[in-house]
N, C-alpha and C. Protein backbone atom coordinates (compact mmCIF):
# COMPACT_ATOMS: atom_id res chain seq x y z
N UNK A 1 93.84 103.82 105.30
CA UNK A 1 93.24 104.40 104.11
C UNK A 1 92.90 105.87 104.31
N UNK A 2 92.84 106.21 105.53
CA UNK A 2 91.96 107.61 105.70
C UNK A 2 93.17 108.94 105.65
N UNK A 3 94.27 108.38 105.75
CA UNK A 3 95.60 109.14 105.61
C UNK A 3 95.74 109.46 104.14
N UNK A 4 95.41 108.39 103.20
CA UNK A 4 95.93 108.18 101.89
C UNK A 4 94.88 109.24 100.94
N UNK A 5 93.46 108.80 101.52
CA UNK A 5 91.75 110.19 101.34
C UNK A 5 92.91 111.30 101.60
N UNK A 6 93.72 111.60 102.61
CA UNK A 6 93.18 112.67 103.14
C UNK A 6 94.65 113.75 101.85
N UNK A 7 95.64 112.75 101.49
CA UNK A 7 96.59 113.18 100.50
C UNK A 7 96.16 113.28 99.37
N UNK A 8 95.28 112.39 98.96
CA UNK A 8 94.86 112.14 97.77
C UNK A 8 93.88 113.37 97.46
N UNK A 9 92.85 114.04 98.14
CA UNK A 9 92.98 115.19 98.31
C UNK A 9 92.87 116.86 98.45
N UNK A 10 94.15 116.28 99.02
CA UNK A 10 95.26 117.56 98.67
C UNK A 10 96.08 117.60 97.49
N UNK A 11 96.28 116.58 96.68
CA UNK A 11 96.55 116.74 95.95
C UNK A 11 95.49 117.63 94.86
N UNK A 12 94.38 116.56 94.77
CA UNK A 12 93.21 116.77 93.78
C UNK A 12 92.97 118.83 94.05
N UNK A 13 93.12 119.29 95.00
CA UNK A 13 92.57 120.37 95.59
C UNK A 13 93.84 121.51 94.96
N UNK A 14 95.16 120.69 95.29
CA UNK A 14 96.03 121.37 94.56
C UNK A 14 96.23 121.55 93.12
N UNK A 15 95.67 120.71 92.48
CA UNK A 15 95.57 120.83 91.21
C UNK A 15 94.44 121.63 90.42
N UNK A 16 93.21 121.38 90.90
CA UNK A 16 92.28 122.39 90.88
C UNK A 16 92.96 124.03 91.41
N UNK A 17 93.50 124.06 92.16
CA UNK A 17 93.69 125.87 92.14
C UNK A 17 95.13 126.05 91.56
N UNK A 18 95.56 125.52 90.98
CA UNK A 18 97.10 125.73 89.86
C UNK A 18 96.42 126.15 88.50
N UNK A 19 95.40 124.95 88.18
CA UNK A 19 94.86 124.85 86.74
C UNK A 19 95.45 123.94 86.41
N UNK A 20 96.07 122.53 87.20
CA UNK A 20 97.13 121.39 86.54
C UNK A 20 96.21 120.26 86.62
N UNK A 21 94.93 120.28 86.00
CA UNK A 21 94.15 119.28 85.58
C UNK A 21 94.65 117.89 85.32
N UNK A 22 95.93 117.96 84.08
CA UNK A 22 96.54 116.86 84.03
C UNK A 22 98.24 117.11 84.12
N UNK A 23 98.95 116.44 85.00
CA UNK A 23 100.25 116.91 85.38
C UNK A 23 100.74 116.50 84.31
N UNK A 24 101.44 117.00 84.71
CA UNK A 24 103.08 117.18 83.02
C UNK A 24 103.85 115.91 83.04
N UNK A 25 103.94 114.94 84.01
CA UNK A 25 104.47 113.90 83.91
C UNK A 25 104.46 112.66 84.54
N UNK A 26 104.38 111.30 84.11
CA UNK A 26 104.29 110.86 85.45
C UNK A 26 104.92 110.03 85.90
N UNK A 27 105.98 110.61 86.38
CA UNK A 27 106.65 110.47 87.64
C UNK A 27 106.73 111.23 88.86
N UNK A 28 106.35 110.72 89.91
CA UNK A 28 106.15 111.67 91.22
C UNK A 28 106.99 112.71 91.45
N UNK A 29 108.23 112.36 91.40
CA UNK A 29 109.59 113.54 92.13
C UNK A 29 109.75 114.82 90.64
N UNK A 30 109.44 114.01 89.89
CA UNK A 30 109.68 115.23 88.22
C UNK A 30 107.96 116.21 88.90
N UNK A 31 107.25 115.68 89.38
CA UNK A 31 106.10 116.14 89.78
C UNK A 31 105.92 117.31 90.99
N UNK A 32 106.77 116.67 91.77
CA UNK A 32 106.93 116.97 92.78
C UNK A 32 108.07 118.20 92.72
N UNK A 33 108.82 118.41 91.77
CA UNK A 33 109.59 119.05 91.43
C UNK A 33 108.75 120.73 90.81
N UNK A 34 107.96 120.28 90.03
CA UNK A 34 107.31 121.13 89.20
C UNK A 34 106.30 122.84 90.55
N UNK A 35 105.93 122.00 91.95
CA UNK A 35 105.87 122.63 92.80
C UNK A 35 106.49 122.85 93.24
């Protein structure tokens, strides 16, 4: 679990300094794409 905290995040952290509050889609790789 402490791997999954530690992505989960980085994500959250990445989204806070983009301004991507709510992502554009959801699917991961269309997501994952967008970075």
């Amino acid at each position: 679990y402490g791997q999954r905290a530690t992505s989960e995040t980085w994500i959250e952290e990445a989204k806070n300094q983009t301004g991507l509050a709510q992502l554009k889609t959801n699917r991961f790789l269309a997501n994952a794409a967008l970075f």
